[in-house]
Protein backbone atom coordinates (compact mmCIF):
# COMPACT_ATOMS: atom_id res chain seq x y z
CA UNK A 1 -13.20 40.44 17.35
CA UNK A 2 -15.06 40.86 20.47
CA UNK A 3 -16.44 43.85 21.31
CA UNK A 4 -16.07 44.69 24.72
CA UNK A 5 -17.54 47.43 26.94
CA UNK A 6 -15.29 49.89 28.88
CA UNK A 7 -16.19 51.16 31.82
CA UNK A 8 -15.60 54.98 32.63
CA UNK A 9 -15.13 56.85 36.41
CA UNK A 10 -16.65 60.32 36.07
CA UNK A 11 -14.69 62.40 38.86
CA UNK A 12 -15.68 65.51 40.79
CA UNK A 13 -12.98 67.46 42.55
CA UNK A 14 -13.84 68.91 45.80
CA UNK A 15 -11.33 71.08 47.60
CA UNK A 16 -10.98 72.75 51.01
CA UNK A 17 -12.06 72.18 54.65
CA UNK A 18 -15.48 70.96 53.98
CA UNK A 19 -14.37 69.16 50.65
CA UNK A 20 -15.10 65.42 51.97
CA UNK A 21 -18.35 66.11 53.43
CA UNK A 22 -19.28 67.84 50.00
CA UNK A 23 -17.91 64.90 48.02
CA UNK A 24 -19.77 62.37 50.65
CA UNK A 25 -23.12 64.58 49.70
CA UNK A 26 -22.11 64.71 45.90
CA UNK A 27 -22.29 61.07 45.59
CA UNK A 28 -25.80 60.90 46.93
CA UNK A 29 -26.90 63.02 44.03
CA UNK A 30 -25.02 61.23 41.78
CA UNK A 31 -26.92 58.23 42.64
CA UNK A 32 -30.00 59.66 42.62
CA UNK A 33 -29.64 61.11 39.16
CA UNK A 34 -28.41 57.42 37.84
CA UNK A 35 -31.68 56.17 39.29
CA UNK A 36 -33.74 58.41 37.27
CA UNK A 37 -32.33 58.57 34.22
CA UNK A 38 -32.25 54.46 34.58
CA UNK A 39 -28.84 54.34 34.65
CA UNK A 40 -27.01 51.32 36.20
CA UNK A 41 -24.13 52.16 38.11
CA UNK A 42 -21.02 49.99 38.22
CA UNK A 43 -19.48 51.73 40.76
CA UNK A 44 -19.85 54.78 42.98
CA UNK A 45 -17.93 56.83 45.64
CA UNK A 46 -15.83 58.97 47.47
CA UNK A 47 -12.13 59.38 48.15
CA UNK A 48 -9.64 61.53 50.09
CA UNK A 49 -6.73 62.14 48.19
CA UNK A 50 -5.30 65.20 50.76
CA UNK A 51 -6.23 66.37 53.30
CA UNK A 52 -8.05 69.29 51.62
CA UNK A 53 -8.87 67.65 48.63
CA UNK A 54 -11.63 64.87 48.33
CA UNK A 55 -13.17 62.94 45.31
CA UNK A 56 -16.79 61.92 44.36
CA UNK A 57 -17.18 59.88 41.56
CA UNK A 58 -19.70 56.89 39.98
CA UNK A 59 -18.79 54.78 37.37
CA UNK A 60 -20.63 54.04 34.77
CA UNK A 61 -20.63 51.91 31.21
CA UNK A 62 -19.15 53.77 28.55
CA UNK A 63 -22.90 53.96 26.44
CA UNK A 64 -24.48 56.04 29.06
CA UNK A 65 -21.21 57.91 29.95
CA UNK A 66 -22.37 60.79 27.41
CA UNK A 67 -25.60 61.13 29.33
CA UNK A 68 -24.20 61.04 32.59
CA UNK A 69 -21.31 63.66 31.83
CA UNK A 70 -23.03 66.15 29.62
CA UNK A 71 -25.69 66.98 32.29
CA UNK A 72 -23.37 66.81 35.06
CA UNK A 73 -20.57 68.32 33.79
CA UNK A 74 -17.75 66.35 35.52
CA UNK A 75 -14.09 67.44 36.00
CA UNK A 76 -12.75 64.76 34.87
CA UNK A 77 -12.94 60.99 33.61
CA UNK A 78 -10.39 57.61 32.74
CA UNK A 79 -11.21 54.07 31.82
CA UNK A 80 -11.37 51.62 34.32
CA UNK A 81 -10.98 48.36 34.61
């Protein structure tokens, strides 16, 4: 059987009138820590759900998902495609 890599989005909540332009400055730290942990991102950044509720998020292969998630401490996280 092939073994196949999943990839997982790590998701940070952000709620409230200044929620997207924390979630826009999230995701430039979330970048930045990828970067120097060596890290290769598969995918990184930001969403409005509502309007006071915003998303930052990066996407990352499920071996350094451990890495990226116990020293940021995301809310949450799902396999993607």
């Amino acid at each position: 059987m092939e073994n196949i890599e999943r990839n997982i989005k790590l998701i940070w909540d952000f709620r409230g009138e200044d929620g997207f332009e924390t979630a826009k400055h999230h995701e430039i730290h979330l970048k930045e820590f990828a970067e120097k942990e060596n890290i290769p991102v598969v995918n990184s950044g930001i969403e409005k759900v509502k309007e006071l509720h915003s998303l930052a998020f990066i996407t990352v292969s499920e071996p350094f998902m451990k890495t990226v998630r116990d020293a940021l401490i995301p809310h949450r996280g799902e396999i993607v495609d």
